[in-house]
N, C-alpha and C. Protein backbone atom coordinates (compact mmCIF):
# COMPACT_ATOMS: atom_id res chain seq x y z
N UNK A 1 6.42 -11.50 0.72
CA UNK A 1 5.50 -10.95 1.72
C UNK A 1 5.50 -11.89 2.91
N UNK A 2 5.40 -11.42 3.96
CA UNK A 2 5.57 -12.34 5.32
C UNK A 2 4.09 -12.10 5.97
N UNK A 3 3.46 -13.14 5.66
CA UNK A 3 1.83 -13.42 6.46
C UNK A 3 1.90 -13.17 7.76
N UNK A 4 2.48 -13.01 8.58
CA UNK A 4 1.78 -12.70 10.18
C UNK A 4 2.20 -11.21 10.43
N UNK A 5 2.70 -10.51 9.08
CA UNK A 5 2.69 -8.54 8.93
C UNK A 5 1.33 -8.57 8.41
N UNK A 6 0.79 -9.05 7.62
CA UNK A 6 -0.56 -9.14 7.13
C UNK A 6 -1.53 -9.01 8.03
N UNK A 7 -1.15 -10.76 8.70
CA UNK A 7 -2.23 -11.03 9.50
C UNK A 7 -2.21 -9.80 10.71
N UNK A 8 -1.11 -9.48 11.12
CA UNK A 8 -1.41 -8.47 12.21
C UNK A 8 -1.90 -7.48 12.13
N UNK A 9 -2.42 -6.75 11.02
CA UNK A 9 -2.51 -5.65 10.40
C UNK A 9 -4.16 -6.05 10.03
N UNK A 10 -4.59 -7.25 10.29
CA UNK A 10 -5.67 -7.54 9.85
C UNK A 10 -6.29 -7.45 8.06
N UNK A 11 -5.37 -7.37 7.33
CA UNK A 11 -5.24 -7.48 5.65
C UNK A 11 -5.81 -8.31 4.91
N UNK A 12 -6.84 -7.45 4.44
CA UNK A 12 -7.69 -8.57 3.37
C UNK A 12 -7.39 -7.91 1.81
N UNK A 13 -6.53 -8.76 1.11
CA UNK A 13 -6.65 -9.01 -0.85
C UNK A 13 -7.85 -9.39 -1.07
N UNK A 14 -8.55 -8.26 -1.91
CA UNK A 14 -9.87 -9.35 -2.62
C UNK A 14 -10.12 -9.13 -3.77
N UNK A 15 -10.60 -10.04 -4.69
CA UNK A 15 -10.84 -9.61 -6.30
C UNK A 15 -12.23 -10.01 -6.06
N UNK A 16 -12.86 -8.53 -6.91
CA UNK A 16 -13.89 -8.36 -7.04
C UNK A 16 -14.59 -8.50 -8.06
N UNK A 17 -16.07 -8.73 -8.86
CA UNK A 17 -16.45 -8.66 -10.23
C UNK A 17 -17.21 -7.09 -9.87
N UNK A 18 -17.32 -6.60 -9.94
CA UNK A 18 -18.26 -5.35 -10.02
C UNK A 18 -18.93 -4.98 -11.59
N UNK A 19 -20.19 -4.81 -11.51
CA UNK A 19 -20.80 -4.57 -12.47
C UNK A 19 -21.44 -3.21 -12.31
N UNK A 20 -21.29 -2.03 -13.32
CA UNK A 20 -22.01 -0.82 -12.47
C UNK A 20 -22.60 -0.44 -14.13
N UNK A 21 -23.25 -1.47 -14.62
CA UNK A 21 -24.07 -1.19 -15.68
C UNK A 21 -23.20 -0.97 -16.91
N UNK A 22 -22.20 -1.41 -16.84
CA UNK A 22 -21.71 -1.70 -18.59
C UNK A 22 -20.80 -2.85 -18.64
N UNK A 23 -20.83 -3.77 -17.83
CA UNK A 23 -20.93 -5.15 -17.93
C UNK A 23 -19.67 -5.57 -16.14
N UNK A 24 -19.52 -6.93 -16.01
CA UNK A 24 -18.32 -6.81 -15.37
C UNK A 24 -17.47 -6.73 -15.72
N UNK A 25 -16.81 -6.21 -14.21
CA UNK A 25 -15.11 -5.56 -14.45
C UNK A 25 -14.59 -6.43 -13.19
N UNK A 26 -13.69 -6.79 -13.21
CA UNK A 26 -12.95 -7.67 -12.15
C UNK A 26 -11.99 -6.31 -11.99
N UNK A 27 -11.92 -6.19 -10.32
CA UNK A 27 -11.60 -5.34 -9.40
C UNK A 27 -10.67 -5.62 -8.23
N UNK A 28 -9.39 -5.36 -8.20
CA UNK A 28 -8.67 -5.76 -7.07
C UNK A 28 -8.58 -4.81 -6.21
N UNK A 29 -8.84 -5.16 -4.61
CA UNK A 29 -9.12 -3.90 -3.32
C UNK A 29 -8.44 -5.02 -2.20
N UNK A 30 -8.24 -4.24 -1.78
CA UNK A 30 -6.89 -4.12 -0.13
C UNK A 30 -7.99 -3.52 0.58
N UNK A 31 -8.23 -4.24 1.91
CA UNK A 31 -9.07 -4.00 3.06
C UNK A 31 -7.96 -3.99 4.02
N UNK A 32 -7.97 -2.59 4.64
CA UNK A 32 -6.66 -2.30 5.31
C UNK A 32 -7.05 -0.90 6.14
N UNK A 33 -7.07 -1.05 7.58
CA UNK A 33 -7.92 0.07 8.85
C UNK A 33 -6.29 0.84 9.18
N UNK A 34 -5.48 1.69 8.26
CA UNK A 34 -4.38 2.31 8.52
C UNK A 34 -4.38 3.51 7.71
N UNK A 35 -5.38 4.61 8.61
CA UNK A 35 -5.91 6.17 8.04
C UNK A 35 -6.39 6.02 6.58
N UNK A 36 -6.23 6.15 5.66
CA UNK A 36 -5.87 5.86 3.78
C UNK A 36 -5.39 5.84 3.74
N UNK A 37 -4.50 4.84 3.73
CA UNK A 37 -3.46 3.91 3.09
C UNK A 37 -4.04 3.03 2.33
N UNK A 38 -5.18 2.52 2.78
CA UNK A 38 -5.92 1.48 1.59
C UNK A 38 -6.27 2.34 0.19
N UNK A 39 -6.68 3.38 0.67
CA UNK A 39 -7.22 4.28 -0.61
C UNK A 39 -5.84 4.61 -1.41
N UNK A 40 -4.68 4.83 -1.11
CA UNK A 40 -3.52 5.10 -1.76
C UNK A 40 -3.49 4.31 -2.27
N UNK A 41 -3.36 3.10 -1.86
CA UNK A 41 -2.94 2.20 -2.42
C UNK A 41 -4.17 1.11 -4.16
N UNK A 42 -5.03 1.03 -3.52
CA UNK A 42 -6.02 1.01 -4.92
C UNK A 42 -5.80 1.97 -5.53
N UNK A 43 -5.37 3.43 -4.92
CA UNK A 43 -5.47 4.58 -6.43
C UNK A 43 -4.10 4.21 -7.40
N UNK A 44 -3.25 3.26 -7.03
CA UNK A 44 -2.14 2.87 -8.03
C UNK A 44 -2.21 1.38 -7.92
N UNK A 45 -2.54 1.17 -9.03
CA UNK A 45 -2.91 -0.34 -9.32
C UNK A 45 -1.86 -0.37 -10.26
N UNK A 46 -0.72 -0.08 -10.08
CA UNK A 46 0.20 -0.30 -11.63
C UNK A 46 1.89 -1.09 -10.71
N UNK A 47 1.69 -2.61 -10.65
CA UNK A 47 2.96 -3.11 -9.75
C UNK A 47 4.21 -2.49 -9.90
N UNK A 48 4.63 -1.88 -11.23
CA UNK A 48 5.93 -0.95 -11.50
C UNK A 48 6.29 0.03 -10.51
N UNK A 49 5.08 0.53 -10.04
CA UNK A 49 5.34 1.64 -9.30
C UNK A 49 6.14 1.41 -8.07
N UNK A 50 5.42 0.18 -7.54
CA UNK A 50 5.88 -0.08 -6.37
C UNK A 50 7.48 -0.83 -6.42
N UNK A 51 7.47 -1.44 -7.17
CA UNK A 51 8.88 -1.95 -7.76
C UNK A 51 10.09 -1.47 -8.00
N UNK A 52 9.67 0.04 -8.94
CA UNK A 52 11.03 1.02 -9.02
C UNK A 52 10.52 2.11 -8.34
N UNK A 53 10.01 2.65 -7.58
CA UNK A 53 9.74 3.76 -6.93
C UNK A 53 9.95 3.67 -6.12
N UNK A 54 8.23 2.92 -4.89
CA UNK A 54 8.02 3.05 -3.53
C UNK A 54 9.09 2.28 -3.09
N UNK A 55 9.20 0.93 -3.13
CA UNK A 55 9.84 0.06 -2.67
C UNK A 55 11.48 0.38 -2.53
N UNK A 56 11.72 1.35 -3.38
CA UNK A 56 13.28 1.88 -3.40
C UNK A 56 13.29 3.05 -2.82
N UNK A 57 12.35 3.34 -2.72
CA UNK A 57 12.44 4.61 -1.66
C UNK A 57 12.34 4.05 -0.18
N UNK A 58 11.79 2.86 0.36
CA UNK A 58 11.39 2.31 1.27
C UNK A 58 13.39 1.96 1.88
N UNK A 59 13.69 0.94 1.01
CA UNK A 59 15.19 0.64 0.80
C UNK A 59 16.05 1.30 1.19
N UNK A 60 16.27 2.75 0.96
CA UNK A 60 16.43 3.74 1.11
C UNK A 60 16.89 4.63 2.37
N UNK A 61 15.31 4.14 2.75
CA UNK A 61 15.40 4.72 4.13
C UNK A 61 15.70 3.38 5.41
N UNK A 62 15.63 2.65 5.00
CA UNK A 62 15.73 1.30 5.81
C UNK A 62 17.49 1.47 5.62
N UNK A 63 17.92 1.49 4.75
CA UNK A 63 19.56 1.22 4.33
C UNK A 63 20.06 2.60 4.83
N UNK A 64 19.16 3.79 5.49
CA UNK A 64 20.06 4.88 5.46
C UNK A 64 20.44 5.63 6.71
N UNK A 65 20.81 6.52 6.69
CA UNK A 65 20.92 7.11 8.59
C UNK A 65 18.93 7.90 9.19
N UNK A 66 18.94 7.34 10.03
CA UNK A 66 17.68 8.45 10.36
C UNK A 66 17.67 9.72 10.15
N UNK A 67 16.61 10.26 9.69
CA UNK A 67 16.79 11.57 9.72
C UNK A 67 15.21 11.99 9.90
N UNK A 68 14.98 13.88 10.49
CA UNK A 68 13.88 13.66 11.00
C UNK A 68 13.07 14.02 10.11
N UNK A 69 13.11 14.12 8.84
CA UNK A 69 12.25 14.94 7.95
C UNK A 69 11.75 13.27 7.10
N UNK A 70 12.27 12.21 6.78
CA UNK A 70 11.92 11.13 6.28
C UNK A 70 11.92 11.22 4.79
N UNK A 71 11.48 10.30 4.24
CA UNK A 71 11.47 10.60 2.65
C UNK A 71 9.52 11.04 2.51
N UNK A 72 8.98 11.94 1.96
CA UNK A 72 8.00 12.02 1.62
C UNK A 72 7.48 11.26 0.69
N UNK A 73 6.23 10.58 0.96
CA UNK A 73 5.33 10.10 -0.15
C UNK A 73 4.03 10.63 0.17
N UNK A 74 2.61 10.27 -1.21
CA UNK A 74 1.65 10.63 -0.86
C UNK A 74 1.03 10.58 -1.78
N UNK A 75 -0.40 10.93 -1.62
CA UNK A 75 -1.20 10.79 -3.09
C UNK A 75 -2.32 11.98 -2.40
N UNK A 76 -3.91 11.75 -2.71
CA UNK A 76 -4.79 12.70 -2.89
C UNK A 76 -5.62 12.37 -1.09
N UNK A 77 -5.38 10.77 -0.47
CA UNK A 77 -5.71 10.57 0.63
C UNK A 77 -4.70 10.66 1.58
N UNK A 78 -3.35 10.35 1.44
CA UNK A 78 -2.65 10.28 2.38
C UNK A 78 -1.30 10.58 2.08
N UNK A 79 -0.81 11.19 3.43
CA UNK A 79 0.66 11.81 3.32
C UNK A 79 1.37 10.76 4.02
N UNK A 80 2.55 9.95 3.53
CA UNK A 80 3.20 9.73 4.72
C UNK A 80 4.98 10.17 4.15
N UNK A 81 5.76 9.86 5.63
CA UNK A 81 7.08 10.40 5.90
C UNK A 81 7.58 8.75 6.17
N UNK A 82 8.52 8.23 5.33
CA UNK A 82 9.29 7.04 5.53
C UNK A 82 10.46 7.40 6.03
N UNK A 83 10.70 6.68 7.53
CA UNK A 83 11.59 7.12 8.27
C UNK A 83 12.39 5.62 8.47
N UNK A 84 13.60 5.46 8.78
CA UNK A 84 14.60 4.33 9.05
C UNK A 84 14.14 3.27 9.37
N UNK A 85 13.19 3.70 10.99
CA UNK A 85 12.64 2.71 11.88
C UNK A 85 11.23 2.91 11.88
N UNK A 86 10.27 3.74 11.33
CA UNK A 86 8.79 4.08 11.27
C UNK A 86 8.46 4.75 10.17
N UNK A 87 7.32 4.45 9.76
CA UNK A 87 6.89 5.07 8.71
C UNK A 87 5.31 6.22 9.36
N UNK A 88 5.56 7.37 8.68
CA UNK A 88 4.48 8.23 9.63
C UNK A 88 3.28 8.52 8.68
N UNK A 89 2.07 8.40 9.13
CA UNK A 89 0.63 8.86 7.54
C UNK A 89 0.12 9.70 8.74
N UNK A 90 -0.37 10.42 7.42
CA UNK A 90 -1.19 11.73 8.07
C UNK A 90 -2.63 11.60 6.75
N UNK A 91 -3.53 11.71 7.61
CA UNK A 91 -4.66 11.86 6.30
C UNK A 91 -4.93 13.23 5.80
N UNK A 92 -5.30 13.44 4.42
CA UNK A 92 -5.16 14.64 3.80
C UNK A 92 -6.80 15.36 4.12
N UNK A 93 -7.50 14.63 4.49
CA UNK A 93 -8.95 14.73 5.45
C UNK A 93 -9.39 15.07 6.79
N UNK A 94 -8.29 15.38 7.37
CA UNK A 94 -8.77 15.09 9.28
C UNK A 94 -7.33 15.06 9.21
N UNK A 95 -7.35 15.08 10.55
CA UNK A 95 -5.99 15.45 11.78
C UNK A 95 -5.28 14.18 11.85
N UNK A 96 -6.05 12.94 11.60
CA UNK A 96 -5.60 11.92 12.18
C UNK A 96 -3.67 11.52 11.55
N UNK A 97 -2.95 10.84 12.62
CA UNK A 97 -1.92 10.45 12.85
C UNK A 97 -1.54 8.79 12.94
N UNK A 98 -0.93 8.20 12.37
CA UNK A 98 -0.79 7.14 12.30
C UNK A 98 0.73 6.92 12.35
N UNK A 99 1.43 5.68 12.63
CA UNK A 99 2.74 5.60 12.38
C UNK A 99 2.91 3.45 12.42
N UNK A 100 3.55 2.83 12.36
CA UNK A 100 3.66 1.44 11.64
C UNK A 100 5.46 1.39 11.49
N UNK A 101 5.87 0.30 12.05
CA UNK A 101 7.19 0.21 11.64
C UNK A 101 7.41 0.70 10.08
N UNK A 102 8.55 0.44 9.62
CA UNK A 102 8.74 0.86 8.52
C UNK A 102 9.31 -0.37 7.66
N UNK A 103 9.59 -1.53 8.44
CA UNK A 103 9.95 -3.04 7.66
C UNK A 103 8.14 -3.24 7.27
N UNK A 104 7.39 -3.27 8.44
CA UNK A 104 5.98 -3.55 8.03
C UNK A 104 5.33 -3.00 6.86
N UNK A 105 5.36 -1.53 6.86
CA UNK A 105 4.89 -0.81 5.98
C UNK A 105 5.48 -1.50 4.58
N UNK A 106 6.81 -1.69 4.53
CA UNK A 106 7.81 -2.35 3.24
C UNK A 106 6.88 -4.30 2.93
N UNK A 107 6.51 -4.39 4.01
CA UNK A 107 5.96 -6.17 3.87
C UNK A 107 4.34 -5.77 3.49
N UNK A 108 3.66 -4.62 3.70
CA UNK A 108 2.93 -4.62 3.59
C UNK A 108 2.03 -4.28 1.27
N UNK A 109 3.76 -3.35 1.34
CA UNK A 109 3.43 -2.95 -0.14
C UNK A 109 4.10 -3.68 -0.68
N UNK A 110 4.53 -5.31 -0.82
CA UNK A 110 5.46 -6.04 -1.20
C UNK A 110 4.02 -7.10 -1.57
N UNK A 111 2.91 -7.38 -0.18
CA UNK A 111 2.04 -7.97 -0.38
C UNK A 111 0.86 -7.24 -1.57
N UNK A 112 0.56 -5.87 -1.68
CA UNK A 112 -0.27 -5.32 -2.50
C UNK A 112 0.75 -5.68 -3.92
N UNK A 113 1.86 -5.29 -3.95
CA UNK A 113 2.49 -5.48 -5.27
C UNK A 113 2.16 -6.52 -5.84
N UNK A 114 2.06 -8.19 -4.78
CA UNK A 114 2.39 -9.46 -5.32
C UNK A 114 1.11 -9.75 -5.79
N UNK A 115 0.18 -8.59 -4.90
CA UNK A 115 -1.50 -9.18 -5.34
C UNK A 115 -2.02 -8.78 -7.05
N UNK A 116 -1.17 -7.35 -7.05
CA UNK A 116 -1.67 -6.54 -8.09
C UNK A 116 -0.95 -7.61 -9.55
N UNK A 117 -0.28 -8.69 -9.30
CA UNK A 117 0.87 -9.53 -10.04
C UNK A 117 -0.28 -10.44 -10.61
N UNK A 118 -1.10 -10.88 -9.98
CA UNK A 118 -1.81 -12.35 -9.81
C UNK A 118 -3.19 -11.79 -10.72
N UNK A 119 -3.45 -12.93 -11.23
CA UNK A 119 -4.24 -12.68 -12.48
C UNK A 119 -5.96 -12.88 -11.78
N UNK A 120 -6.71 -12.19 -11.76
CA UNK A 120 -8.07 -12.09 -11.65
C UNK A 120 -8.50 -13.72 -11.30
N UNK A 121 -9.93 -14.02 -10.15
CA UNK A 121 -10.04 -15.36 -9.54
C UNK A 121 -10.71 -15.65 -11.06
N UNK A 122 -11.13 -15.23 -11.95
CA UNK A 122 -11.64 -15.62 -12.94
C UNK A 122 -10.88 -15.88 -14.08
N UNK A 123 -9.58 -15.82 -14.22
CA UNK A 123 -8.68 -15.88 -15.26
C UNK A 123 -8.97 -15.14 -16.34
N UNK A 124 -9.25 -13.72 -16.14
CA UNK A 124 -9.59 -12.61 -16.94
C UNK A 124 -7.96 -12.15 -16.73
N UNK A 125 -7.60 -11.27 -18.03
CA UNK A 125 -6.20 -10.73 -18.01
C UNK A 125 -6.25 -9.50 -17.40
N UNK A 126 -7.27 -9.24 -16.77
CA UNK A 126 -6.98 -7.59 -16.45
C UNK A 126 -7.13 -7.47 -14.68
């Protein structure tokens, strides 16, 4: 992960304890102002994904000819289109439009991957 894609993006990793009445749970959340993309991204807390999936789909399009349709991804908040040189989100809520290089977008889920890696500030295994 390259810190000044982070920092520019204004990116906060945080582990959380949350207690919502059946004891704590240590909680990892991405504070991230790019449509839902933060919400995509907490809704898959599983680093595999990003490892053999996103990240090779990212590869993909970085390694491949432009084209204008992109590779589709998405979940229940956000659509986006991974394109050569940009990556495009659309929220599944509102109109809104977003777009982010597409090396960034790749440094950006490289940093959620490495976070989702790292063991709770409490040395809990989960």
């Amino acid at each position: 992960m390259r810190k000044e894609i982070i920092d520019k993006y204004q990116i906060r990793f945080e582990n959380l304890k949350i207690d919502l009445g059946r004891g704590p749970n240590n909680e990892k959340l991405i504070d991230i102002n790019i449509n839902d993309l933060g919400g995509f991204l907490i809704s898959i807390k599983k680093p595999d994904y990003y490892t053999s999936e996103l990240l090779l789909d990212i590869a993909r399009a970085l390694e491949g000819p432009e084209t204008e349709e992109g590779i589709e991804k998405g979940g229940t908040t956000v659509l986006f289109y991974i394109h050569k040189t940009r990556t495009d989100f659309y929220s599944n809520y509102s109109d809104d439009f977003f777009s982010i290089p597409t090396i960034d977008f790749k440094e950006i889920v490289i940093g959620w991957r490495d976070f989702l890696l790292q063991p709770p500030l409490d040395g809990a295994k989960r």
